[in-house]
PDB file of N, CA and C in Angstrom:
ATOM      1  N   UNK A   1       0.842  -1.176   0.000  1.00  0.00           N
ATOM      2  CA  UNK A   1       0.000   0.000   0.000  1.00  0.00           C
ATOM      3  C   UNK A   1       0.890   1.243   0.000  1.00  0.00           C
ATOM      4  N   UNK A   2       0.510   2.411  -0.865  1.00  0.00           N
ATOM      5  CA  UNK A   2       1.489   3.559  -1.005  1.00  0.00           C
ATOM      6  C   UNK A   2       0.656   4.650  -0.073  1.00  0.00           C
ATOM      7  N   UNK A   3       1.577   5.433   0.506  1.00  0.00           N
ATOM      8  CA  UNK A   3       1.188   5.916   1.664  1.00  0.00           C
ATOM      9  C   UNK A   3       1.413   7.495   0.706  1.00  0.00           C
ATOM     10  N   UNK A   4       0.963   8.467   1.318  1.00  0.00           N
ATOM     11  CA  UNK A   4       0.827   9.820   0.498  1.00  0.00           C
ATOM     12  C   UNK A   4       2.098  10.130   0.087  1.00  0.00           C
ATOM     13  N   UNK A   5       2.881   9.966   1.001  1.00  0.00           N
ATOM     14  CA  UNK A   5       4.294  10.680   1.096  1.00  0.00           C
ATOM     15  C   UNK A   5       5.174   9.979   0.272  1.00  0.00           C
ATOM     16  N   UNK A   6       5.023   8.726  -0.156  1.00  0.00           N
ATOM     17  CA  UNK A   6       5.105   7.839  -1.205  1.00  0.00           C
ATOM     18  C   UNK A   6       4.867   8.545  -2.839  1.00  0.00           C
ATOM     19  N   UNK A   7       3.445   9.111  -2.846  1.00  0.00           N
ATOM     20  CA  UNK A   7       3.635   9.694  -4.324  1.00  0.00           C
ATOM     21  C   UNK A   7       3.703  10.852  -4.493  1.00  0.00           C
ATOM     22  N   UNK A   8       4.028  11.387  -3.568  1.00  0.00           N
ATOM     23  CA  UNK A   8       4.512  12.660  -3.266  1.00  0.00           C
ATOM     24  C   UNK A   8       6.164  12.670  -3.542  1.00  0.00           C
ATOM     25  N   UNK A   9       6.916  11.896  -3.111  1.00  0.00           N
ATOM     26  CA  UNK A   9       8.525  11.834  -3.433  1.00  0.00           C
ATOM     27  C   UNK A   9       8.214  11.232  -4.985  1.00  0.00           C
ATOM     28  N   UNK A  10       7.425  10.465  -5.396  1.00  0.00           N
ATOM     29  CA  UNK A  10       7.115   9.738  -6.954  1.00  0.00           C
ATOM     30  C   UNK A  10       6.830  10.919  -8.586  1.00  0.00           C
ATOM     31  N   UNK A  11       6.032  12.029  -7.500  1.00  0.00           N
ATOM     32  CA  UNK A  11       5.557  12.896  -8.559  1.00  0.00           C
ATOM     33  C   UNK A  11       6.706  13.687  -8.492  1.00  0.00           C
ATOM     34  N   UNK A  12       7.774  13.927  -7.632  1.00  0.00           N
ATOM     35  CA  UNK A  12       8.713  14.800  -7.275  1.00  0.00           C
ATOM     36  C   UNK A  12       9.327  14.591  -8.607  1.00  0.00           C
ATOM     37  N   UNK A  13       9.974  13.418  -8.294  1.00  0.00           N
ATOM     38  CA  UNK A  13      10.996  12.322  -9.282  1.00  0.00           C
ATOM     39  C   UNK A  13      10.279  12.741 -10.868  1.00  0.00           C
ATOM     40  N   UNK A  14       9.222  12.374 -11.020  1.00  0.00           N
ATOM     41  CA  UNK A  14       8.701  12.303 -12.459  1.00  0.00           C
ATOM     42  C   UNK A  14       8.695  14.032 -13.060  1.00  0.00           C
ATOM     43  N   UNK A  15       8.638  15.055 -11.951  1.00  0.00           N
ATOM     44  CA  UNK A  15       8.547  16.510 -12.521  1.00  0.00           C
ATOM     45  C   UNK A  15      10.212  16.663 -12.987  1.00  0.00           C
ATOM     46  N   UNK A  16      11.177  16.035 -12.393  1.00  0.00           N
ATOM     47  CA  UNK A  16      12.732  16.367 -12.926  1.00  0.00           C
ATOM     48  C   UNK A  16      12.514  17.559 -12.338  1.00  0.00           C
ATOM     49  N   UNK A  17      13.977  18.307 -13.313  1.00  0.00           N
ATOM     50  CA  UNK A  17      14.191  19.850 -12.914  1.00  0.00           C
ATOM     51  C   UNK A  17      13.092  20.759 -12.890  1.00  0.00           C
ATOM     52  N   UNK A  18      11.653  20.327 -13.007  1.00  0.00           N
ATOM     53  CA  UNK A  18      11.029  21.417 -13.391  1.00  0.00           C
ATOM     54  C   UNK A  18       9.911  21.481 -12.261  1.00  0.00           C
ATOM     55  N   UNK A  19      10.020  20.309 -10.895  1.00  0.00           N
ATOM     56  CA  UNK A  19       9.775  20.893  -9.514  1.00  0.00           C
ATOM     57  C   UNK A  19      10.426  22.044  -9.066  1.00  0.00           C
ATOM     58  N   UNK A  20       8.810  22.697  -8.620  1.00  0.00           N
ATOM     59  CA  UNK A  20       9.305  23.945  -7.329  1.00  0.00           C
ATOM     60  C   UNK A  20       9.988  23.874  -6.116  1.00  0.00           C
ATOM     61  N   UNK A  21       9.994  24.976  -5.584  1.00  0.00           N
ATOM     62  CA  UNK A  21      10.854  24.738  -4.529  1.00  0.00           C
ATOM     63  C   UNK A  21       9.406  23.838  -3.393  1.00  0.00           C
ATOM     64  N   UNK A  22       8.595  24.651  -3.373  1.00  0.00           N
ATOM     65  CA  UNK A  22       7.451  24.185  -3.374  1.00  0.00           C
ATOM     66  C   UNK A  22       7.256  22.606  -3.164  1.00  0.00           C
ATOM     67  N   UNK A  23       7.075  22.335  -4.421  1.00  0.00           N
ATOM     68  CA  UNK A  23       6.969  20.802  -4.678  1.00  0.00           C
ATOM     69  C   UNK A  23       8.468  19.979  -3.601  1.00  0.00           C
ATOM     70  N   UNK A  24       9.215  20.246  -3.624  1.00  0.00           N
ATOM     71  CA  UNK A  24      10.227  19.425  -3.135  1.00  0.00           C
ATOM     72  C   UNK A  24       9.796  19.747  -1.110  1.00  0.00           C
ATOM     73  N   UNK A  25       9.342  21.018  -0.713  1.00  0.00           N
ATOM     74  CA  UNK A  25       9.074  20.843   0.693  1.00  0.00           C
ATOM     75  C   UNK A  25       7.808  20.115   0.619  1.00  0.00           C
ATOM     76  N   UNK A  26       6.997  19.897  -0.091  1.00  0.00           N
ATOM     77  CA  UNK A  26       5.572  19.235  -0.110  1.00  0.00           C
ATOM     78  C   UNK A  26       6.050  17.372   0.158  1.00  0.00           C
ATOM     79  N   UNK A  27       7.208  17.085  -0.556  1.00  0.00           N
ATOM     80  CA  UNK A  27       7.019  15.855  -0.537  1.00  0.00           C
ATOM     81  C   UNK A  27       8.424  15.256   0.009  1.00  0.00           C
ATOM     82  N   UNK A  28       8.895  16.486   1.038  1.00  0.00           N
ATOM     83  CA  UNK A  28       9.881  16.401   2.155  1.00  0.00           C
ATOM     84  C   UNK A  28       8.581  16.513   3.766  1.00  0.00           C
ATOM     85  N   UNK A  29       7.851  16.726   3.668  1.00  0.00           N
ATOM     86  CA  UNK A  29       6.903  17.172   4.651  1.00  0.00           C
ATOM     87  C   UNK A  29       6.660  18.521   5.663  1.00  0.00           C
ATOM     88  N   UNK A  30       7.116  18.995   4.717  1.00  0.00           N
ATOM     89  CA  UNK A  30       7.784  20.530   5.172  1.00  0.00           C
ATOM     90  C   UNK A  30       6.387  21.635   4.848  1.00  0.00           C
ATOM     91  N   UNK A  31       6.157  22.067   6.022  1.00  0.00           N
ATOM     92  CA  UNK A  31       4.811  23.243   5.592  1.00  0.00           C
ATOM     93  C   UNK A  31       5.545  24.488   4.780  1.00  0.00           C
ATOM     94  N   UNK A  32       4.662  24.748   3.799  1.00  0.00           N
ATOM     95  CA  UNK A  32       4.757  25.588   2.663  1.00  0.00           C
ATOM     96  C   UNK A  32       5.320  26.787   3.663  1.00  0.00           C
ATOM     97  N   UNK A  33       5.097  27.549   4.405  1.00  0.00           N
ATOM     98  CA  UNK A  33       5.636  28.676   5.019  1.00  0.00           C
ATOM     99  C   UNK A  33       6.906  28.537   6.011  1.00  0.00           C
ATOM    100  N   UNK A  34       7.518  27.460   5.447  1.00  0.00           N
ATOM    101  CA  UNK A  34       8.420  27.187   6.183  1.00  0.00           C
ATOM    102  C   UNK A  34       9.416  28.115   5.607  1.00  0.00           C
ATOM    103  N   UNK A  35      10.344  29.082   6.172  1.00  0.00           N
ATOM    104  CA  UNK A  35      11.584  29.760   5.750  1.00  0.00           C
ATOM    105  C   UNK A  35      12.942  28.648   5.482  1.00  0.00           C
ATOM    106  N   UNK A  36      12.801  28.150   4.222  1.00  0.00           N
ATOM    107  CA  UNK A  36      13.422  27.606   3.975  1.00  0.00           C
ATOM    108  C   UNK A  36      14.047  27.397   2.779  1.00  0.00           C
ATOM    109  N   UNK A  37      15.508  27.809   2.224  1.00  0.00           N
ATOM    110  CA  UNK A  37      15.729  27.200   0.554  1.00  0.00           C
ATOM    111  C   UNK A  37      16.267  26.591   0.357  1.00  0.00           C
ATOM    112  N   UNK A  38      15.718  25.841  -0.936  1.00  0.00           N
ATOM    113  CA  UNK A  38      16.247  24.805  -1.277  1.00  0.00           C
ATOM    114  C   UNK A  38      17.529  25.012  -2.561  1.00  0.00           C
ATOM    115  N   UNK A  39      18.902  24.267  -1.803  1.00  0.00           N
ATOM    116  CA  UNK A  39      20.112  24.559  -2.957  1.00  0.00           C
ATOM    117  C   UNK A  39      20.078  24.173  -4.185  1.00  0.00           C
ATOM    118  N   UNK A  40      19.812  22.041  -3.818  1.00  0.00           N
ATOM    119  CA  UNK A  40      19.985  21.430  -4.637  1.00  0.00           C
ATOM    120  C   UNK A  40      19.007  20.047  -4.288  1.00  0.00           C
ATOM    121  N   UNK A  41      18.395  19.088  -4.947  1.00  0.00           N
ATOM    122  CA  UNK A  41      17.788  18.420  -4.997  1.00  0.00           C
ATOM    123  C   UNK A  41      18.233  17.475  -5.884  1.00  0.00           C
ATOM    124  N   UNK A  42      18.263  16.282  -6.180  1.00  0.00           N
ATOM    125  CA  UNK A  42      18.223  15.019  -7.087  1.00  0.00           C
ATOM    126  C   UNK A  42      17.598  13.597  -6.329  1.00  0.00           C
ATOM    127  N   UNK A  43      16.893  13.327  -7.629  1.00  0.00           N
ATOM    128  CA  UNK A  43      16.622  11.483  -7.128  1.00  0.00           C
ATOM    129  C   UNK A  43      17.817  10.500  -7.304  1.00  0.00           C
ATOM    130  N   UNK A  44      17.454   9.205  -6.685  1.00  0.00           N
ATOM    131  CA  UNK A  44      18.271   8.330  -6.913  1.00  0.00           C
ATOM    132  C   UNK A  44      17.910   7.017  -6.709  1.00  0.00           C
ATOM    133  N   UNK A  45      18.142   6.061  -7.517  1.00  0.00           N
ATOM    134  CA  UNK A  45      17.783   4.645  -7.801  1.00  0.00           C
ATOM    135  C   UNK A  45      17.190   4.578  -8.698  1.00  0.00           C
ATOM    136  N   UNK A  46      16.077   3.026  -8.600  1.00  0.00           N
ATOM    137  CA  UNK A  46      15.397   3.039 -10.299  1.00  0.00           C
ATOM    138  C   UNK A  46      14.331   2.239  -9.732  1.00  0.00           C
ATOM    139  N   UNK A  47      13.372   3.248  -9.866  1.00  0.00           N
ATOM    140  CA  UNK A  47      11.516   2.895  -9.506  1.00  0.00           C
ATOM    141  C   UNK A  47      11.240   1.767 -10.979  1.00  0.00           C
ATOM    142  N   UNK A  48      10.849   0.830 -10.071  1.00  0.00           N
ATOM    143  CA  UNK A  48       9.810   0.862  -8.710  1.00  0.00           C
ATOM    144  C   UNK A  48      10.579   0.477  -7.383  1.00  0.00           C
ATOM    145  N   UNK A  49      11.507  -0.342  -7.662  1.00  0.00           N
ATOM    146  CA  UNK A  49      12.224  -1.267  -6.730  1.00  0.00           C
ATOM    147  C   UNK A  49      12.621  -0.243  -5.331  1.00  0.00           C
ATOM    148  N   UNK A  50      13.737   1.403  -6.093  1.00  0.00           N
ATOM    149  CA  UNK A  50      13.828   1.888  -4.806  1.00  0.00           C
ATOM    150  C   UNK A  50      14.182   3.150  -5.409  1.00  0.00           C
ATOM    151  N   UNK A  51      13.369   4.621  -4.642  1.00  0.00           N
ATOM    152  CA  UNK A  51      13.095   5.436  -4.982  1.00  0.00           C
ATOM    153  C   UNK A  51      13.625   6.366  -3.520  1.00  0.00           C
ATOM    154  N   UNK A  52      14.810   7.395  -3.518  1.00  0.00           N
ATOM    155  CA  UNK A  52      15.339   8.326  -2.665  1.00  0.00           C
ATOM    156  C   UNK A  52      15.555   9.229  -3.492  1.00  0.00           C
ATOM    157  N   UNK A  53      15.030  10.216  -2.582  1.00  0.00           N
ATOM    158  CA  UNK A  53      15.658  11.949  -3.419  1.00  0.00           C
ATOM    159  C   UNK A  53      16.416  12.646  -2.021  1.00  0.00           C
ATOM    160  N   UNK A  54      17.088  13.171  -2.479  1.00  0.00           N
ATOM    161  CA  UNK A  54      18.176  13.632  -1.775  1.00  0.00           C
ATOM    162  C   UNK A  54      18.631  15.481  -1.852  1.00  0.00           C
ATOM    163  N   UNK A  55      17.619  16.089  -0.569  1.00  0.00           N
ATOM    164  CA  UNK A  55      17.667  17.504  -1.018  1.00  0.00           C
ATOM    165  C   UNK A  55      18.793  17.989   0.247  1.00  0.00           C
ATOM    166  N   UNK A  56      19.274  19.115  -0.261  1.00  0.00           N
ATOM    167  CA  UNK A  56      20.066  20.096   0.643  1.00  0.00           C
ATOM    168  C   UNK A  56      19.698  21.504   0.560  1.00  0.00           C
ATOM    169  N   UNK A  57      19.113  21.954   1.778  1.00  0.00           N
ATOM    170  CA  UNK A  57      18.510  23.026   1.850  1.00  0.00           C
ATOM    171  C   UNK A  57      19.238  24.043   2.964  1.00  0.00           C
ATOM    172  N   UNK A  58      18.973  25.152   3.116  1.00  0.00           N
ATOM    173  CA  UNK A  58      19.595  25.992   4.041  1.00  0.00           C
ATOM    174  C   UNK A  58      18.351  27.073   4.788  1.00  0.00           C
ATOM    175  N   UNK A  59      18.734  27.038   5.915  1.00  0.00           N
ATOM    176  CA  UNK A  59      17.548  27.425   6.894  1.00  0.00           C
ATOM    177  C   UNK A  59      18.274  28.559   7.844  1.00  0.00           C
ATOM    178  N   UNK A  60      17.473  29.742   8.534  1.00  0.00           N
ATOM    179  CA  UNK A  60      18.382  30.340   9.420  1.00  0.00           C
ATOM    180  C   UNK A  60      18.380  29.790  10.451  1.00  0.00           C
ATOM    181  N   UNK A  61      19.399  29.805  11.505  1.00  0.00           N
ATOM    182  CA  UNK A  61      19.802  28.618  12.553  1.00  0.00           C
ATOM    183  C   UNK A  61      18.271  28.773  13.576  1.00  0.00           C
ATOM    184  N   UNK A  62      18.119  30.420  13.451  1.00  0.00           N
ATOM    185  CA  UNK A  62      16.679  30.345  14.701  1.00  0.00           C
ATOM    186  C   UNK A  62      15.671  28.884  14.332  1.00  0.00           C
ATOM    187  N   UNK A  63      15.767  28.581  12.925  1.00  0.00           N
ATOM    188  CA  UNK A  63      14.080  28.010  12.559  1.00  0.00           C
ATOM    189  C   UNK A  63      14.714  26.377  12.351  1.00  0.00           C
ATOM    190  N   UNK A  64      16.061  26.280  12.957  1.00  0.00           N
ATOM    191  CA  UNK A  64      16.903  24.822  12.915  1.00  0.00           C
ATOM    192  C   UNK A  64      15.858  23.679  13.341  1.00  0.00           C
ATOM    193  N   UNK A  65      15.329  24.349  14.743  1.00  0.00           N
ATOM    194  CA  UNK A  65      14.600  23.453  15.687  1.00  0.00           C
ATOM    195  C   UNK A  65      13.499  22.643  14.784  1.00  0.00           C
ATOM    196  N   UNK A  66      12.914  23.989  14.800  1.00  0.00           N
ATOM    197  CA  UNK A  66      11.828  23.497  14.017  1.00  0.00           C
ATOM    198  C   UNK A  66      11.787  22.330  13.097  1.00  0.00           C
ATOM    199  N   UNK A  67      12.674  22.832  12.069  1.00  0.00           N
ATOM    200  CA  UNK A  67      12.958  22.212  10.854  1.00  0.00           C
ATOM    201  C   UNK A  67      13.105  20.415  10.865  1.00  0.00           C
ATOM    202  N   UNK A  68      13.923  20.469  11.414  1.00  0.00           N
ATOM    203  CA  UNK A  68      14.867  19.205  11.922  1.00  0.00           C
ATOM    204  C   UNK A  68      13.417  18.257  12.975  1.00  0.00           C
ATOM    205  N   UNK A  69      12.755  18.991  13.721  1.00  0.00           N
ATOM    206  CA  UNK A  69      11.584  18.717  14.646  1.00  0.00           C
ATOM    207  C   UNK A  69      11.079  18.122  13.244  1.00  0.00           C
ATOM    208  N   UNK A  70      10.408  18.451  12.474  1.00  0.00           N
ATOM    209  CA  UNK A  70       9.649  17.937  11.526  1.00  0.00           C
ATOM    210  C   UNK A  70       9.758  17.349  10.707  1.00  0.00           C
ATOM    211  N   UNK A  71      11.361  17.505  10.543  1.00  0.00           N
ATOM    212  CA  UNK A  71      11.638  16.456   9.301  1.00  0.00           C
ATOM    213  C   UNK A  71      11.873  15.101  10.228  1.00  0.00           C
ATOM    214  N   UNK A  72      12.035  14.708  11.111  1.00  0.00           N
ATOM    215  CA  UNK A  72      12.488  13.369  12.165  1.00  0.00           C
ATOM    216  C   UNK A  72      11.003  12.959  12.422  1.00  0.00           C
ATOM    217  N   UNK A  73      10.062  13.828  12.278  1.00  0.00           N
ATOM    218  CA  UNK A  73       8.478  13.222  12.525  1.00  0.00           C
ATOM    219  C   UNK A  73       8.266  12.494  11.220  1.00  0.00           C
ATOM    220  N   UNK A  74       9.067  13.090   9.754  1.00  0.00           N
ATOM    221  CA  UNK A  74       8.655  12.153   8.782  1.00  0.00           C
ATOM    222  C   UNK A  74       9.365  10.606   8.936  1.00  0.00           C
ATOM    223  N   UNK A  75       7.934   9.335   8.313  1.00  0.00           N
ATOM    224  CA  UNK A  75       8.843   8.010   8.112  1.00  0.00           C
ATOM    225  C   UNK A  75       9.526   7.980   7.097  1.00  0.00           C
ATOM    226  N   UNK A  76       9.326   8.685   6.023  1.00  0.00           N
ATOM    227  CA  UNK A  76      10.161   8.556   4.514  1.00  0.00           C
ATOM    228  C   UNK A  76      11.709   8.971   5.032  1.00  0.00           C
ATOM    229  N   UNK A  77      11.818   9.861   6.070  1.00  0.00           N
ATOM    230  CA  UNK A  77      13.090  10.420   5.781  1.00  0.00           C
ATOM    231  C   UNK A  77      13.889   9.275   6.996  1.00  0.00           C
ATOM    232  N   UNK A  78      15.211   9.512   6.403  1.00  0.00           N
ATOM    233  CA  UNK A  78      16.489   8.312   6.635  1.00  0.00           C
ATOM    234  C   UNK A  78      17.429   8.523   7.183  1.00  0.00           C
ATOM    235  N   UNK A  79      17.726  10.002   6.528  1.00  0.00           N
ATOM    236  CA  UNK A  79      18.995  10.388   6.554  1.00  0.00           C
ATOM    237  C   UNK A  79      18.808  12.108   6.901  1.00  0.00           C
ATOM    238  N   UNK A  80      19.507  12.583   7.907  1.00  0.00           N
ATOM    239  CA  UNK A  80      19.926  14.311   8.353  1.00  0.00           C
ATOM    240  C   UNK A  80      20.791  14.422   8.481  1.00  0.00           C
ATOM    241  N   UNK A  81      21.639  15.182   7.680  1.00  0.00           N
ATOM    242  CA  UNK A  81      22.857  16.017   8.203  1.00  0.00           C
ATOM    243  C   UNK A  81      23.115  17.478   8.055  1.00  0.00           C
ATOM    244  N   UNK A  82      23.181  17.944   9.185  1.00  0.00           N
ATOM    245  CA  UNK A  82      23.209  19.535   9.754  1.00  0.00           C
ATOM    246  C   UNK A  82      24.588  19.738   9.577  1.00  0.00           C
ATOM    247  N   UNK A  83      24.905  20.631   8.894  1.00  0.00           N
ATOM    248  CA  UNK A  83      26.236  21.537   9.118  1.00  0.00           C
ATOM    249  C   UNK A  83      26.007  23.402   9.214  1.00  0.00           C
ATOM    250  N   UNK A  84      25.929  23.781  10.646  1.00  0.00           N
ATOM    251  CA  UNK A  84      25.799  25.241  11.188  1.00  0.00           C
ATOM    252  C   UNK A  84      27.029  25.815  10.623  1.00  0.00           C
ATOM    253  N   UNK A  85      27.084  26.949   9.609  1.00  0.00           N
ATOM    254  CA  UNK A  85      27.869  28.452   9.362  1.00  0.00           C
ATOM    255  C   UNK A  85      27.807  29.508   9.881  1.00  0.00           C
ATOM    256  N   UNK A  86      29.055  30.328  10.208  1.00  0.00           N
ATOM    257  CA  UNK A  86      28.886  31.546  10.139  1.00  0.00           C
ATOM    258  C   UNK A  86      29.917  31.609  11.221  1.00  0.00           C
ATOM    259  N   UNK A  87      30.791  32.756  11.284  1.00  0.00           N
ATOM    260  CA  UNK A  87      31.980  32.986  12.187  1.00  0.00           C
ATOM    261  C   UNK A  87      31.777  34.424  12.151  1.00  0.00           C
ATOM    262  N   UNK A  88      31.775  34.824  13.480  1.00  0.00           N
ATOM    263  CA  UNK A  88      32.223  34.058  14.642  1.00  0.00           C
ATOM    264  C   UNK A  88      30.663  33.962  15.225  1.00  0.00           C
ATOM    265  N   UNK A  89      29.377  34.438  14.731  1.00  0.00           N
ATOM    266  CA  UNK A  89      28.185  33.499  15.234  1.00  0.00           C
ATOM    267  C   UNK A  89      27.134  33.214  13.822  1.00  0.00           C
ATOM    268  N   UNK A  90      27.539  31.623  14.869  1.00  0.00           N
ATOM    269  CA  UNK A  90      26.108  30.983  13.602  1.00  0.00           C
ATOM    270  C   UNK A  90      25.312  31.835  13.196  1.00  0.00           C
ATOM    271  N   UNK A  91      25.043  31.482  11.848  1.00  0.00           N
ATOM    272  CA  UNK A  91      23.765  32.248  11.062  1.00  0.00           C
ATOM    273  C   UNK A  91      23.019  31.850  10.406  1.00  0.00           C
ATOM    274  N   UNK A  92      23.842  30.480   9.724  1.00  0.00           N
ATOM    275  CA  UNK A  92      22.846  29.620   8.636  1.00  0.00           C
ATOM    276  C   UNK A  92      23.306  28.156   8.974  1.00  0.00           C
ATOM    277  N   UNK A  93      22.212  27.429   8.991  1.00  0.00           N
ATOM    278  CA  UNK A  93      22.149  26.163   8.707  1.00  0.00           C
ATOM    279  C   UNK A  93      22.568  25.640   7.605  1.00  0.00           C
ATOM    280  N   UNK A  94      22.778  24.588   7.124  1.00  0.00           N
ATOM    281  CA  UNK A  94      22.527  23.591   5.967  1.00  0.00           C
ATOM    282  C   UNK A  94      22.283  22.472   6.000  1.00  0.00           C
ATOM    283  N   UNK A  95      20.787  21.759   6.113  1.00  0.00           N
ATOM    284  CA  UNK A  95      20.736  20.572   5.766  1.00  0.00           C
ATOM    285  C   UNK A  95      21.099  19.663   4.770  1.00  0.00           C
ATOM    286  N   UNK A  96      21.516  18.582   4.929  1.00  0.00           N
ATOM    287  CA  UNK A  96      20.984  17.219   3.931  1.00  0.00           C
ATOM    288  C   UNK A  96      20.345  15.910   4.145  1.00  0.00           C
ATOM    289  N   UNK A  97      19.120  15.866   3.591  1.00  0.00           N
ATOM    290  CA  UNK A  97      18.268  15.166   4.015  1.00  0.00           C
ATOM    291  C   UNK A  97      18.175  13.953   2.618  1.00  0.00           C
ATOM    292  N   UNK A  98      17.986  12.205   3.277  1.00  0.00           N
ATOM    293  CA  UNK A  98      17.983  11.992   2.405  1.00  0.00           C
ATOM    294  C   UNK A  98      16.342  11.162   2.519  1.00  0.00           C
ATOM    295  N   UNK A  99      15.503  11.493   1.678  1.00  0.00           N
ATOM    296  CA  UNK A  99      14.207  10.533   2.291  1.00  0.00           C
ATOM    297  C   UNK A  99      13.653   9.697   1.023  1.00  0.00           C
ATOM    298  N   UNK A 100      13.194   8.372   1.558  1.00  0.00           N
ATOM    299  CA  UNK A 100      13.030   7.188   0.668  1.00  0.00           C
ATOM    300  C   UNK A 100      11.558   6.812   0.465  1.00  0.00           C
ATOM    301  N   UNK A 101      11.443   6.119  -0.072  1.00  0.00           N
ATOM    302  CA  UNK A 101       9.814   6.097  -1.053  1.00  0.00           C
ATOM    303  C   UNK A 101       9.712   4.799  -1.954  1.00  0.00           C
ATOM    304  N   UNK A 102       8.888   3.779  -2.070  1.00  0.00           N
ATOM    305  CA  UNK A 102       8.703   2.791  -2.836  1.00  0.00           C
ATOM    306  C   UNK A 102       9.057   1.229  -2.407  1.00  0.00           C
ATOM    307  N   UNK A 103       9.043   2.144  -0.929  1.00  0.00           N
ATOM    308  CA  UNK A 103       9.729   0.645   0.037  1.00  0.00           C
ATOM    309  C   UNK A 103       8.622  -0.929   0.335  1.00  0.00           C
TER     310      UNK A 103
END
């Protein structure tokens, strides 16, 4: 059984480069007013068998909590890695998130 968030990372994959930023927090589970951009995005594997897209986004460190809070509530997602910038005080985040679909 495919669960929303399932063809939500599926329709991601099938739009290619021509998902929004939009579209990629929709089917990361990320609310649309989230202050958040997205750098870079790509899928990876070969649907049906196994389907991961793999975005890196950058957030200001205040809205880290949040962010990270919500992306760990999703089951699709697998993979977080936070790397905090800025000298001599943090200012920006950068995630990479990697979340899976077609399992």
């Amino acid at each position: 059984m495919s669960r929303g968030s399932d063809k939500l990372l599926a329709d991601l994959v099938k739009k290619g480069r021509q998902a929004s930023a939009q579209d990629v927090k929709s089917a990361l589970s990320l609310e649309p007013t989230t202050e958040i951009k997205i750098l870079n995005w790509h899928p990876r594997g070969l649907p049906p068998a196994l389907l991961e897209v793999e975005a890196i986004m950058e957030t200001p460190t205040q809205n880290l909590g949040s962010v990270v809070s919500r992306l760990a509530q999703s089951a699709q997602i697998r993979h977080i890695n936070i790397l905090v910038n800025g000298i001599p005080i943090p200012d920006i985040a950068q995630i990479t998130v990697i979340a899976e679909a077609g399992q």
